[in-house]
C-alpha atoms as a PDB file:
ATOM      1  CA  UNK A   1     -13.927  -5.273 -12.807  1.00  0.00           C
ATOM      2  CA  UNK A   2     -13.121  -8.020 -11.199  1.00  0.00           C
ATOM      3  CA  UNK A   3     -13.215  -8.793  -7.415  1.00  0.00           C
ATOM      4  CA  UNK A   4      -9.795  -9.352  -5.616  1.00  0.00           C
ATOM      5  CA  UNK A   5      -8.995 -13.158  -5.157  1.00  0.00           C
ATOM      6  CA  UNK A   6      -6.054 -12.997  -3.388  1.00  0.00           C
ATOM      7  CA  UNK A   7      -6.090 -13.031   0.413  1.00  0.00           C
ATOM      8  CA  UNK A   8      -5.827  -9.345   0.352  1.00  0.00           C
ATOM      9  CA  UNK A   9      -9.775  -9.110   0.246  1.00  0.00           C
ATOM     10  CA  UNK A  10      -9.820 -10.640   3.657  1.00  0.00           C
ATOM     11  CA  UNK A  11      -6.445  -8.895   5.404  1.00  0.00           C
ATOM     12  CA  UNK A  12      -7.350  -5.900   7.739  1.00  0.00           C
ATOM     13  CA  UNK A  13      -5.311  -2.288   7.314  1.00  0.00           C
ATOM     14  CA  UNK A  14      -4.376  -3.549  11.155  1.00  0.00           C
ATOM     15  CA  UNK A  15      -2.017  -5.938   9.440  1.00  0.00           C
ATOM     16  CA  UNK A  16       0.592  -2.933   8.446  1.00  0.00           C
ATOM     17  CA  UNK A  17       2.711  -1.119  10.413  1.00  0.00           C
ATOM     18  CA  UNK A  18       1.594   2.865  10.580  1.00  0.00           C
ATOM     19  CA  UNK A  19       4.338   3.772   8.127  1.00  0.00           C
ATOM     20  CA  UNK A  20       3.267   0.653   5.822  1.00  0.00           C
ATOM     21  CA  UNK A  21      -0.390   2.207   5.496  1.00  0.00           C
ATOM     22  CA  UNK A  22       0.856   5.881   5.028  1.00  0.00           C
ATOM     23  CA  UNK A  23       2.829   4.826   2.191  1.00  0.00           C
ATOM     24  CA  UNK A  24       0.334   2.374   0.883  1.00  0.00           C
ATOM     25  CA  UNK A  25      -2.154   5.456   1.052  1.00  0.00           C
ATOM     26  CA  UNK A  26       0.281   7.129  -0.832  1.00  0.00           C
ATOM     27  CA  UNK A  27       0.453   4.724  -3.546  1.00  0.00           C
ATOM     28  CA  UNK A  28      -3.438   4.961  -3.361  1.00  0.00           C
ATOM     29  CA  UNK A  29      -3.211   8.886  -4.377  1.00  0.00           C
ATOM     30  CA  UNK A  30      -1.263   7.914  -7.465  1.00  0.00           C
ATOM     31  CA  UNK A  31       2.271   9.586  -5.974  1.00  0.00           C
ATOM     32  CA  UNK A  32       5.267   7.943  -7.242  1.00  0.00           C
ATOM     33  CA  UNK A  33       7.974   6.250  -5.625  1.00  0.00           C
ATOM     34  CA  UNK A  34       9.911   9.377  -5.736  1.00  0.00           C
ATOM     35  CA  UNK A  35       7.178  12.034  -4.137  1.00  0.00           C
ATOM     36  CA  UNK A  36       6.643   9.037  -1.351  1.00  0.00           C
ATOM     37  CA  UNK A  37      10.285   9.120  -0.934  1.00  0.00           C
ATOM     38  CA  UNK A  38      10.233  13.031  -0.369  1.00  0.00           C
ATOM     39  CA  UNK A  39       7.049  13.540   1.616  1.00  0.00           C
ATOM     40  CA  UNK A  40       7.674  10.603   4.083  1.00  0.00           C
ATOM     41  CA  UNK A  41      11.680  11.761   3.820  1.00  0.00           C
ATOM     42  CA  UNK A  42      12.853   8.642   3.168  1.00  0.00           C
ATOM     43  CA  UNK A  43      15.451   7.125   0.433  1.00  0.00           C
ATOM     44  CA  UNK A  44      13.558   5.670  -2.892  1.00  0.00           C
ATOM     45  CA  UNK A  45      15.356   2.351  -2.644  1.00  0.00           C
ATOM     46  CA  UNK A  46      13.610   2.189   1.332  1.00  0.00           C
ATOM     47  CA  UNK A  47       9.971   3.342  -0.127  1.00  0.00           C
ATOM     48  CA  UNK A  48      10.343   0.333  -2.897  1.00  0.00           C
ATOM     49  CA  UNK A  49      11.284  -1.987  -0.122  1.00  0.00           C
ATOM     50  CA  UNK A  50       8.336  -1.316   1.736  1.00  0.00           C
ATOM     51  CA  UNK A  51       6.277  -1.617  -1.274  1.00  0.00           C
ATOM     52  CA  UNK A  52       7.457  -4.667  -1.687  1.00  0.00           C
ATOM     53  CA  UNK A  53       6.834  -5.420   1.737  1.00  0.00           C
ATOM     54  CA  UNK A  54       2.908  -4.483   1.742  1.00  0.00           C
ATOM     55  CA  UNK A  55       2.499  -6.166  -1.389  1.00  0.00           C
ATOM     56  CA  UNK A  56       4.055  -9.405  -0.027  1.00  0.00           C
ATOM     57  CA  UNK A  57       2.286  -9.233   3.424  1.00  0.00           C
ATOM     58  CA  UNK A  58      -0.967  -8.545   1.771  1.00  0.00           C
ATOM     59  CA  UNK A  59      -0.599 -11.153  -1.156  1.00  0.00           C
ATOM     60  CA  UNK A  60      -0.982  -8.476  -3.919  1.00  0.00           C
ATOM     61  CA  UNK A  61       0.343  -8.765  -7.176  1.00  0.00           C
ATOM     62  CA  UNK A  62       1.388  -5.029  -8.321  1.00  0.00           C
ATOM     63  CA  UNK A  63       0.722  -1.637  -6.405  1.00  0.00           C
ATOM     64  CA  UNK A  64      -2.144  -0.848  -8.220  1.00  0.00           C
ATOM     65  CA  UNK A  65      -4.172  -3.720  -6.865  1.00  0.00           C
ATOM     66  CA  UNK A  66      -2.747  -2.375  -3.414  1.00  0.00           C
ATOM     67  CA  UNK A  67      -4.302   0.883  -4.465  1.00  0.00           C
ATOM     68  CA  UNK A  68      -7.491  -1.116  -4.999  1.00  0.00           C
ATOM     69  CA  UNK A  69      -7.365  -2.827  -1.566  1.00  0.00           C
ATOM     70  CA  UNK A  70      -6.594   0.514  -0.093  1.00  0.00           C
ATOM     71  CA  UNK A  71      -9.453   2.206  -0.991  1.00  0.00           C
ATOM     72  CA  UNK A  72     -11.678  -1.073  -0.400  1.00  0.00           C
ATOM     73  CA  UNK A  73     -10.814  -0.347   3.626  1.00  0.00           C
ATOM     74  CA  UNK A  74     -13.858   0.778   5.737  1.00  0.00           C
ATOM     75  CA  UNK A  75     -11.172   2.273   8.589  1.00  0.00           C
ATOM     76  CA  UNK A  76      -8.212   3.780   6.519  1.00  0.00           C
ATOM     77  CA  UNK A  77      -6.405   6.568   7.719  1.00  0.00           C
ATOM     78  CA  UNK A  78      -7.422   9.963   6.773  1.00  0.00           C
END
């Protein structure tokens, strides 16, 4: 596959908020907007919005390439 060559390869987990890198986490696991929405208890439309969010502040294309960069971080969350 591969490597990233956005700017995401080079941006730290530091440059999300805490609930940005839950819910990217989240999207790492595979859950849906929907089971984000329920286990953070927050509205769907506010989980896509901060999708949208990550994905802009990190330069990603699609959440699945945030997954990517997720899982790429030496210091994520547990």
């Amino acid at each position: 596959m591969p490597r990233c060559r956005h700017p995401c390869q080079n941006a730290p987990i530091t440059a999300l908020t805490l609930q940005q890198r839950e819910i990217a986490g989240l999207v790492a696991k595979g859950l849906t907007n929907g089971e984000i929405a329920e286990r953070l208890d927050l509205t769907r439309p506010a989980v896509a919005t901060q999708i949208r969010e990550i994905l802009t502040v990190l330069g990603l294309p699609t959440r699945i390439r945030l997954a990517l960069w997720f899982l790429r971080q030496p210091h994520r969350p547990a």
